[in-house]
PDB file of N, CA and C in Angstrom:
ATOM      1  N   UNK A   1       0.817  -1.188   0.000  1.00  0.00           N
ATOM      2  CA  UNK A   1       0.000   0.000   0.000  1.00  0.00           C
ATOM      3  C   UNK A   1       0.864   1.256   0.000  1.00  0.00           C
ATOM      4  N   UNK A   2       1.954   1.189   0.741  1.00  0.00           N
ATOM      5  CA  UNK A   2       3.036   2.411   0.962  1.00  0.00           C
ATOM      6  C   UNK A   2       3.501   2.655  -0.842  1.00  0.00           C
ATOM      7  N   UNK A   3       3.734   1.720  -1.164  1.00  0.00           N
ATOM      8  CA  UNK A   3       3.989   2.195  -3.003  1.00  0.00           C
ATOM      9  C   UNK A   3       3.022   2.867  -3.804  1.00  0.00           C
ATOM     10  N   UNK A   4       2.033   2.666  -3.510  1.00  0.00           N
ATOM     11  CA  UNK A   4       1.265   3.007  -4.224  1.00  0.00           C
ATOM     12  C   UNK A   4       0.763   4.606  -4.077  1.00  0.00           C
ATOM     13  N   UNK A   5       1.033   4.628  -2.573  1.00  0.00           N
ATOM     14  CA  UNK A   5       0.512   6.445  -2.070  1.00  0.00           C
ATOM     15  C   UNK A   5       1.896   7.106  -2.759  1.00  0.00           C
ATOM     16  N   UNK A   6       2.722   6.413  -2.610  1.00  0.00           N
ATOM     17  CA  UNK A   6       4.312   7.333  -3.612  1.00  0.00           C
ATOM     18  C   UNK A   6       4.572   7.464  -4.713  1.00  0.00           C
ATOM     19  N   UNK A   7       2.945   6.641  -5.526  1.00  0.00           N
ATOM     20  CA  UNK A   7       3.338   7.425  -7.196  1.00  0.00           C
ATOM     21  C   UNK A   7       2.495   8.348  -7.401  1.00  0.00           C
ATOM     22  N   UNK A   8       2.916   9.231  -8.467  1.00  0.00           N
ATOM     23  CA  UNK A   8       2.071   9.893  -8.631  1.00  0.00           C
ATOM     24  C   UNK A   8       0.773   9.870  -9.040  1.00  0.00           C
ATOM     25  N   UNK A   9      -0.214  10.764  -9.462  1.00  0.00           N
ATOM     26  CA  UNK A   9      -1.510  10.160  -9.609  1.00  0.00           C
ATOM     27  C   UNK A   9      -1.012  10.531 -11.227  1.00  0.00           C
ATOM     28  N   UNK A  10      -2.323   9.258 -11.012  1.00  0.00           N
ATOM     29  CA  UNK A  10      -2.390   9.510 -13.298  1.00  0.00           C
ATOM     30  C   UNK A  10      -3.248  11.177 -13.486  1.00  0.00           C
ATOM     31  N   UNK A  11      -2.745  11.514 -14.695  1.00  0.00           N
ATOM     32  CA  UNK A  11      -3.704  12.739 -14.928  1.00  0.00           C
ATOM     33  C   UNK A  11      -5.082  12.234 -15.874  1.00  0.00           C
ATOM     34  N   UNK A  12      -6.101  12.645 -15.239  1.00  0.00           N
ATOM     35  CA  UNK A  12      -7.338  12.576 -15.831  1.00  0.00           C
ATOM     36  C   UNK A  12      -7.610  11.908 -17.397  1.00  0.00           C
ATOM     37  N   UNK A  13      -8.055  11.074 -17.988  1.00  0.00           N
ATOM     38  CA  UNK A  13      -8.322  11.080 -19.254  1.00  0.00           C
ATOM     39  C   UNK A  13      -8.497  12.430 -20.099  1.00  0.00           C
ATOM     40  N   UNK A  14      -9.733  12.753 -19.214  1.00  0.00           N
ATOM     41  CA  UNK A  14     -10.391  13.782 -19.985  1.00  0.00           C
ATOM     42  C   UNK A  14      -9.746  15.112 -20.714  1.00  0.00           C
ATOM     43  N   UNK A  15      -8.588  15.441 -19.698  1.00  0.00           N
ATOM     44  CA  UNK A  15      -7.671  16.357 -19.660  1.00  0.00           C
ATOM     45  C   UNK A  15      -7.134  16.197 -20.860  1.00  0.00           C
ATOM     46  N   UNK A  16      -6.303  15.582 -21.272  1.00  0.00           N
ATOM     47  CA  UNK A  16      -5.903  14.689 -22.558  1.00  0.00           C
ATOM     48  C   UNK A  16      -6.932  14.974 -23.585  1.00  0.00           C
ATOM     49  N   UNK A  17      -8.066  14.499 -23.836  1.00  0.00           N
ATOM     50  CA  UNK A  17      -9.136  14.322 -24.854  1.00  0.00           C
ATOM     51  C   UNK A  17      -9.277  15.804 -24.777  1.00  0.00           C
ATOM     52  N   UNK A  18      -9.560  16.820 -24.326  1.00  0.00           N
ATOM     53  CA  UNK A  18      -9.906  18.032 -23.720  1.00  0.00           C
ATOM     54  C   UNK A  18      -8.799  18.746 -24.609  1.00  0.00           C
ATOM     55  N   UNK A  19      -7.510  18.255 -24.248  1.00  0.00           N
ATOM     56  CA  UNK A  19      -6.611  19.220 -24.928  1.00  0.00           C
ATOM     57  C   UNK A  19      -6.566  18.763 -26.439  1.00  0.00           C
ATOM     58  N   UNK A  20      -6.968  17.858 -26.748  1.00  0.00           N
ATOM     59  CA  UNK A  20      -6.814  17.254 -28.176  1.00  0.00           C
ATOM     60  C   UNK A  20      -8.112  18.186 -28.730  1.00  0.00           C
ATOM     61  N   UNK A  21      -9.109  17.999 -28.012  1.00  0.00           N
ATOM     62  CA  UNK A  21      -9.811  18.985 -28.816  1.00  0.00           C
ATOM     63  C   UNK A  21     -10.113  20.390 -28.934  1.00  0.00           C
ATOM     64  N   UNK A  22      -9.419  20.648 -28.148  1.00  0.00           N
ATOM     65  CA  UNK A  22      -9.143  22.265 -28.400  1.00  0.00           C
ATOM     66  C   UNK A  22      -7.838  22.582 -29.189  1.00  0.00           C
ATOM     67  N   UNK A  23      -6.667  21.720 -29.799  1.00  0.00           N
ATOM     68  CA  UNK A  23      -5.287  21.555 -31.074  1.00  0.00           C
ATOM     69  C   UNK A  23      -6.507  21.513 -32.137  1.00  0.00           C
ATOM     70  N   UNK A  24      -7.469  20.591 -32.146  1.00  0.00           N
ATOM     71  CA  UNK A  24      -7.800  19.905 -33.506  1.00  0.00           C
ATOM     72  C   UNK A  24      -8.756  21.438 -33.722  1.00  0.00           C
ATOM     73  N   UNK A  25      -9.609  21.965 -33.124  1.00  0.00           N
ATOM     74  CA  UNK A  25     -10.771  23.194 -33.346  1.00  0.00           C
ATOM     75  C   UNK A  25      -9.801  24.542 -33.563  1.00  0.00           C
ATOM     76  N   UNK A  26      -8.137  24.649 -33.047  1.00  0.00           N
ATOM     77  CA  UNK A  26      -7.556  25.287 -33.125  1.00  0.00           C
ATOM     78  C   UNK A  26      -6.825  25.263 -34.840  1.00  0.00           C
ATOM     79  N   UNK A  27      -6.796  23.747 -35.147  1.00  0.00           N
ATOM     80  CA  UNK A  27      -6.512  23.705 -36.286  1.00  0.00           C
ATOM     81  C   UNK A  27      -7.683  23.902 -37.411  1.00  0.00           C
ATOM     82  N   UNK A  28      -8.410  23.165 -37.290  1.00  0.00           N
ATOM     83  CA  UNK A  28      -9.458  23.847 -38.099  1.00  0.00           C
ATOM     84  C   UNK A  28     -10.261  25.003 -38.507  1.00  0.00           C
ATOM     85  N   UNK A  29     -10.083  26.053 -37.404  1.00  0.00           N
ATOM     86  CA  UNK A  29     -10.443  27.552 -37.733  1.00  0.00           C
ATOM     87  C   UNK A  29      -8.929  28.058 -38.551  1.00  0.00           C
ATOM     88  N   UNK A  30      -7.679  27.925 -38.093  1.00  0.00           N
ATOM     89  CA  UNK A  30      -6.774  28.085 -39.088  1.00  0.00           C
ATOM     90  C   UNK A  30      -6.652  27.472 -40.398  1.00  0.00           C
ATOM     91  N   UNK A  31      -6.792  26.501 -40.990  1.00  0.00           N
ATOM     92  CA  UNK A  31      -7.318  26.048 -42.342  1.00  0.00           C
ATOM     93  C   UNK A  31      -8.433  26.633 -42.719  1.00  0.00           C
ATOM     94  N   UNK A  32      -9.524  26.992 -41.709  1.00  0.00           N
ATOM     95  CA  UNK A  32     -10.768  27.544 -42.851  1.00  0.00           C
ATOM     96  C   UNK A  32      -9.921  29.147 -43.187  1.00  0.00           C
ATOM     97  N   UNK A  33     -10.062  29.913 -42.453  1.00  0.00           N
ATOM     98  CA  UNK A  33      -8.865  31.330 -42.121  1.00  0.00           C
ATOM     99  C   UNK A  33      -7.762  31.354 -43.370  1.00  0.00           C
ATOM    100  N   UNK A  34      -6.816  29.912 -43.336  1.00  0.00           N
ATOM    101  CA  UNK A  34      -6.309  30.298 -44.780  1.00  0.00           C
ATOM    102  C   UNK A  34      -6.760  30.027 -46.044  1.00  0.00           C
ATOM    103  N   UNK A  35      -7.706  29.224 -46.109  1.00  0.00           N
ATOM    104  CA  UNK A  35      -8.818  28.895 -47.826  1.00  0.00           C
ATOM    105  C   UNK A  35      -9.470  30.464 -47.403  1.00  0.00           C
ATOM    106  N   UNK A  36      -9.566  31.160 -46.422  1.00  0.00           N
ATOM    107  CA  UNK A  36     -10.425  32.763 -47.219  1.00  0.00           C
ATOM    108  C   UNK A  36     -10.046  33.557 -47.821  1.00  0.00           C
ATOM    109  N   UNK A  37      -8.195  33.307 -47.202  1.00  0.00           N
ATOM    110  CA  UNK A  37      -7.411  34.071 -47.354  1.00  0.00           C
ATOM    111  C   UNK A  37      -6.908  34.221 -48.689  1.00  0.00           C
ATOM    112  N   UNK A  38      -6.525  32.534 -48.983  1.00  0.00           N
ATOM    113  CA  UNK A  38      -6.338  32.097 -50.382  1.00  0.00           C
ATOM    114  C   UNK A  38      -7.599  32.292 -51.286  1.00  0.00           C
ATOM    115  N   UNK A  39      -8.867  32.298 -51.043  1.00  0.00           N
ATOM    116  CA  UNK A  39      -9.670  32.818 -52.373  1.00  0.00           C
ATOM    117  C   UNK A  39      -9.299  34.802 -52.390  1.00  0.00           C
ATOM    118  N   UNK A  40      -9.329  34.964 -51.455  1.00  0.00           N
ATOM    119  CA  UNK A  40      -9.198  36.513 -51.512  1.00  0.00           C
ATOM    120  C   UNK A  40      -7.983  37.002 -51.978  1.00  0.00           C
ATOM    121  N   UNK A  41      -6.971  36.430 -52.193  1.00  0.00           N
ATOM    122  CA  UNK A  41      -5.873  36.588 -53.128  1.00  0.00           C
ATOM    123  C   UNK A  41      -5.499  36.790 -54.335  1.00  0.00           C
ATOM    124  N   UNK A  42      -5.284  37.650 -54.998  1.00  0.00           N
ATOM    125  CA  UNK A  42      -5.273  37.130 -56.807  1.00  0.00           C
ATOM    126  C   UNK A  42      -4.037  36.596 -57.130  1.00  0.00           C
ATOM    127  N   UNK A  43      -2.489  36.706 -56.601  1.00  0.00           N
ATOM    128  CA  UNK A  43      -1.613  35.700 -56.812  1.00  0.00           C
ATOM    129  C   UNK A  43      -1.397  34.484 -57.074  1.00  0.00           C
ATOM    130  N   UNK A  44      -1.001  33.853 -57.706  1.00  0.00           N
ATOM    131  CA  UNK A  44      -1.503  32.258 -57.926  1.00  0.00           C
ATOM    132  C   UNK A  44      -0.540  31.590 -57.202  1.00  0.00           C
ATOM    133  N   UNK A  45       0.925  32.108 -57.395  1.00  0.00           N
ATOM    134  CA  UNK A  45       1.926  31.515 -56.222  1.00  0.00           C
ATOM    135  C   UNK A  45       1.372  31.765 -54.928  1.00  0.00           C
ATOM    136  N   UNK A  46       1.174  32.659 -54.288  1.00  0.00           N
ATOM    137  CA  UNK A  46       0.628  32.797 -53.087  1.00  0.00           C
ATOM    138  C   UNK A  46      -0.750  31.856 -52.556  1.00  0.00           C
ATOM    139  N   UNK A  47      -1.303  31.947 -53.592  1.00  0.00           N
ATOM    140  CA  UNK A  47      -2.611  30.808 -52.971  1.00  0.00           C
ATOM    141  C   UNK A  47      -2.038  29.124 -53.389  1.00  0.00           C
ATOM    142  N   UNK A  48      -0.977  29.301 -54.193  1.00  0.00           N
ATOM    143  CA  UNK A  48      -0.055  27.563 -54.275  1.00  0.00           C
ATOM    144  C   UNK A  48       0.132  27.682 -52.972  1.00  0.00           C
ATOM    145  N   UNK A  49       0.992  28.424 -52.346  1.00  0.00           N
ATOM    146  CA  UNK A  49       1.625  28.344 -51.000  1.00  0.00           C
ATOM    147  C   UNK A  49       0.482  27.878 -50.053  1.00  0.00           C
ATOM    148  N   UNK A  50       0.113  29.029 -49.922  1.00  0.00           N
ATOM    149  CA  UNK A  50      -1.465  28.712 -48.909  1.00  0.00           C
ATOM    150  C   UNK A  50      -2.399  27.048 -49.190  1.00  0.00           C
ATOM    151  N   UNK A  51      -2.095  26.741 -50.376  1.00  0.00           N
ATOM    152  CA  UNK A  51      -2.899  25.908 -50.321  1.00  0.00           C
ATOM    153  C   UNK A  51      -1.910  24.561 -49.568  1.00  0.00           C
ATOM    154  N   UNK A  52      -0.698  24.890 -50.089  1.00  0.00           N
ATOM    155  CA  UNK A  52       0.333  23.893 -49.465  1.00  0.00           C
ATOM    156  C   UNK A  52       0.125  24.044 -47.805  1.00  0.00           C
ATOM    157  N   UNK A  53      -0.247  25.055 -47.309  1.00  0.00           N
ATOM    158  CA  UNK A  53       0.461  25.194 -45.922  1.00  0.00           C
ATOM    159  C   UNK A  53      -0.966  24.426 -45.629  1.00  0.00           C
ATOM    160  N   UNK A  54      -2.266  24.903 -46.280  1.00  0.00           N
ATOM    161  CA  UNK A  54      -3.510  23.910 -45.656  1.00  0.00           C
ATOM    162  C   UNK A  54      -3.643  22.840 -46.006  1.00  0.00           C
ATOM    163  N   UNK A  55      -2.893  22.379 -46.271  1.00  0.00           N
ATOM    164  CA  UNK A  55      -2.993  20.692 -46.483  1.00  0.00           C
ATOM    165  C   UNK A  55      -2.299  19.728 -45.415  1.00  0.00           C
ATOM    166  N   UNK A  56      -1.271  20.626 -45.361  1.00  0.00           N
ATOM    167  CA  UNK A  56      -0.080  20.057 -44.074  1.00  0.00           C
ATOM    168  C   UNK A  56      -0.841  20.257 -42.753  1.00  0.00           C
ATOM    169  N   UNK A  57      -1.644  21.520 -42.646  1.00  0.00           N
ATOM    170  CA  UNK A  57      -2.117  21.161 -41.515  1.00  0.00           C
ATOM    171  C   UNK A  57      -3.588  20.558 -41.514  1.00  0.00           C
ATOM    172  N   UNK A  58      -4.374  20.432 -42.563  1.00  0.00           N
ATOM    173  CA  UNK A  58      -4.907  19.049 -42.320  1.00  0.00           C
ATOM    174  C   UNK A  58      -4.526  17.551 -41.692  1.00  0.00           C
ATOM    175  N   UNK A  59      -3.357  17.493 -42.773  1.00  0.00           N
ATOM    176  CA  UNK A  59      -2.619  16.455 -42.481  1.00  0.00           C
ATOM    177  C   UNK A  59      -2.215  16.421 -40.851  1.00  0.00           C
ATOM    178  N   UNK A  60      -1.679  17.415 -40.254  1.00  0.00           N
ATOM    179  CA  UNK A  60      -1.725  16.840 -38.473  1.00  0.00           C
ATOM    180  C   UNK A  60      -2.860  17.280 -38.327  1.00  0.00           C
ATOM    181  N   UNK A  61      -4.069  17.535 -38.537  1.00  0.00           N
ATOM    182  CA  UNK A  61      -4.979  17.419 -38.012  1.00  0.00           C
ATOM    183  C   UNK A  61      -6.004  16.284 -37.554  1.00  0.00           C
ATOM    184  N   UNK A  62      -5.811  15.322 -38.977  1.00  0.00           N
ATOM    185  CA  UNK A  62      -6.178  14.335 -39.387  1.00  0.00           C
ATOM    186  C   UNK A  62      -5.453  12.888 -38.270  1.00  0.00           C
ATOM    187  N   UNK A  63      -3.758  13.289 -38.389  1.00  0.00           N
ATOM    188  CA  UNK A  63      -3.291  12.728 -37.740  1.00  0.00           C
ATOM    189  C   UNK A  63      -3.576  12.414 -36.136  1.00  0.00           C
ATOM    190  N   UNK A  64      -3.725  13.820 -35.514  1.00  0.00           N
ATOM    191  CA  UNK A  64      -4.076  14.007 -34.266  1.00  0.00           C
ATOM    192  C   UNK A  64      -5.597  13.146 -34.090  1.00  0.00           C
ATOM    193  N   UNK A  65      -6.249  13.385 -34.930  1.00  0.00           N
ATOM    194  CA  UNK A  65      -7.524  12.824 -34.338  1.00  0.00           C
ATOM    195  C   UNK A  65      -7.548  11.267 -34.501  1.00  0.00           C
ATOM    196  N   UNK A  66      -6.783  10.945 -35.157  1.00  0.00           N
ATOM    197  CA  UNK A  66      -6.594   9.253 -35.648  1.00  0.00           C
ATOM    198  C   UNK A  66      -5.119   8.499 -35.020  1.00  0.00           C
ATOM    199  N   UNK A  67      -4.886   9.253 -33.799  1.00  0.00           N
ATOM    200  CA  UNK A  67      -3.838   9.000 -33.265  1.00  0.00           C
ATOM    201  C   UNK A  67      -3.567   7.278 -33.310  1.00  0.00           C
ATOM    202  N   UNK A  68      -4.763   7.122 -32.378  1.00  0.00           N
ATOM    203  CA  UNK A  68      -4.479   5.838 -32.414  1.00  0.00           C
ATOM    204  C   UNK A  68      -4.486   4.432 -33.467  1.00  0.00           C
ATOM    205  N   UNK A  69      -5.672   5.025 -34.301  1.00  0.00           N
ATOM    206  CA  UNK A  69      -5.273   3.894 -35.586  1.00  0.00           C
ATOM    207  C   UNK A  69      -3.888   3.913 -35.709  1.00  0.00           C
ATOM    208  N   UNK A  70      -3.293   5.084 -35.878  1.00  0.00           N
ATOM    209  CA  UNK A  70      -1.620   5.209 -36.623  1.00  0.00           C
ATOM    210  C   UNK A  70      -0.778   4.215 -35.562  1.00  0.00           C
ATOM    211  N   UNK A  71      -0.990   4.430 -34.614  1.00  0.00           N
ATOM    212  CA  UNK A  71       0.189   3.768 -34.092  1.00  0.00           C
ATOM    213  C   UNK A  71      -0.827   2.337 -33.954  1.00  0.00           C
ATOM    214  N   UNK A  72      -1.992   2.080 -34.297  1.00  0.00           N
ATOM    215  CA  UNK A  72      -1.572   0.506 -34.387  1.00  0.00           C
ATOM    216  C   UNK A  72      -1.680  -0.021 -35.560  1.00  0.00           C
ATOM    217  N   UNK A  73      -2.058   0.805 -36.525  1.00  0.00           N
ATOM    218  CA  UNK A  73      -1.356   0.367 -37.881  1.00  0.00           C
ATOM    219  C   UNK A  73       0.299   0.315 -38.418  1.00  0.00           C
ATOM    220  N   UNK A  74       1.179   1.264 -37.253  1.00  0.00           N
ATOM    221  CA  UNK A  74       2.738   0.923 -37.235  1.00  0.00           C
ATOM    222  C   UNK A  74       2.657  -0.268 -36.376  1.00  0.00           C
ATOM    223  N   UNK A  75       2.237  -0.575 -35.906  1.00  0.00           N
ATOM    224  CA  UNK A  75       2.707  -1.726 -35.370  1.00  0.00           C
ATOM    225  C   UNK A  75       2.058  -2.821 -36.297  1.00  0.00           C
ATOM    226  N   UNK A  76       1.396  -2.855 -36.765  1.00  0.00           N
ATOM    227  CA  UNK A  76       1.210  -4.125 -37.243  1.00  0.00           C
ATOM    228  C   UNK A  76       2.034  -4.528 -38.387  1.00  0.00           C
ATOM    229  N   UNK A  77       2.643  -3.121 -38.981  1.00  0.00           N
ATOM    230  CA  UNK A  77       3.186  -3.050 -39.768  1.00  0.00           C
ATOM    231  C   UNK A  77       4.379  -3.623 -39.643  1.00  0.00           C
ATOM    232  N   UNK A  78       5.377  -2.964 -38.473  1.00  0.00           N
ATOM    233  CA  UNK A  78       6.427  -3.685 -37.765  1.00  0.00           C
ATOM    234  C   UNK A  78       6.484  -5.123 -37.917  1.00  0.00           C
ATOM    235  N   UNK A  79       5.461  -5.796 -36.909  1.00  0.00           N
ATOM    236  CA  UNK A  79       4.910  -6.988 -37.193  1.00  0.00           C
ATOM    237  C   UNK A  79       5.705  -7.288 -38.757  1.00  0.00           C
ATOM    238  N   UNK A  80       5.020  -7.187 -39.480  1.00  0.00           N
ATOM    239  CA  UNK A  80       4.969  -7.844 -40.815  1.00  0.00           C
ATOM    240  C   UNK A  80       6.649  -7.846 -40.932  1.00  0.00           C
TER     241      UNK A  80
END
C-alpha cells in the first residue's frame, strides 16, 4: 500500500481528450482562415503556398484525431 501512495496520480483522461480537442478546433479555424485568405488573393503563387500550408495542416490534423489507428497500424506493420 506504501507504493502506491508514492506514485504519482495519473492525470485525468479527460484532460488529454480536452486538450486534443481544443489543437484539432484550433486547427481547423486556421485552415478555414487560410482557404479565405487564399480565395481573396489574386496571386496564384501565393494561394499555391497557402494551399500547401492547408494541407499540411490538415494532415496533423487528421493525424491528431486518428492517433491511435496510426500507431496501431505501425505496429502491425512492424509486425509484418
Amino acid at each position: 500500500m506504501a507504493c502506491r501512495e508514492n506514485t504519482p496520480p495519473q492525470p485525468p483522461a479527460t484532460s488529454e481528450h480536452g486538450r486534443k480537442d481544443k489543437v484539432v478546433s484550433a486547427l481547423s479555424t486556421s485552415i478555414d482562415t487560410i482557404n479565405c485568405v487564399k480565395d481573396a488573393i489574386p496571386n496564384e503563387i501565393a494561394k499555391g503556398l497557402l494551399s500547401t500550408f492547408s494541407g499540411i495542416l490538415s494532415t496533423v490534423k487528421n493525424t491528431i484525431r486518428n492517433k491511435e489507428d496510426f500507431e496501431e497500424l505501425a505496429r502491425q506493420c512492424y509486425e509484418i
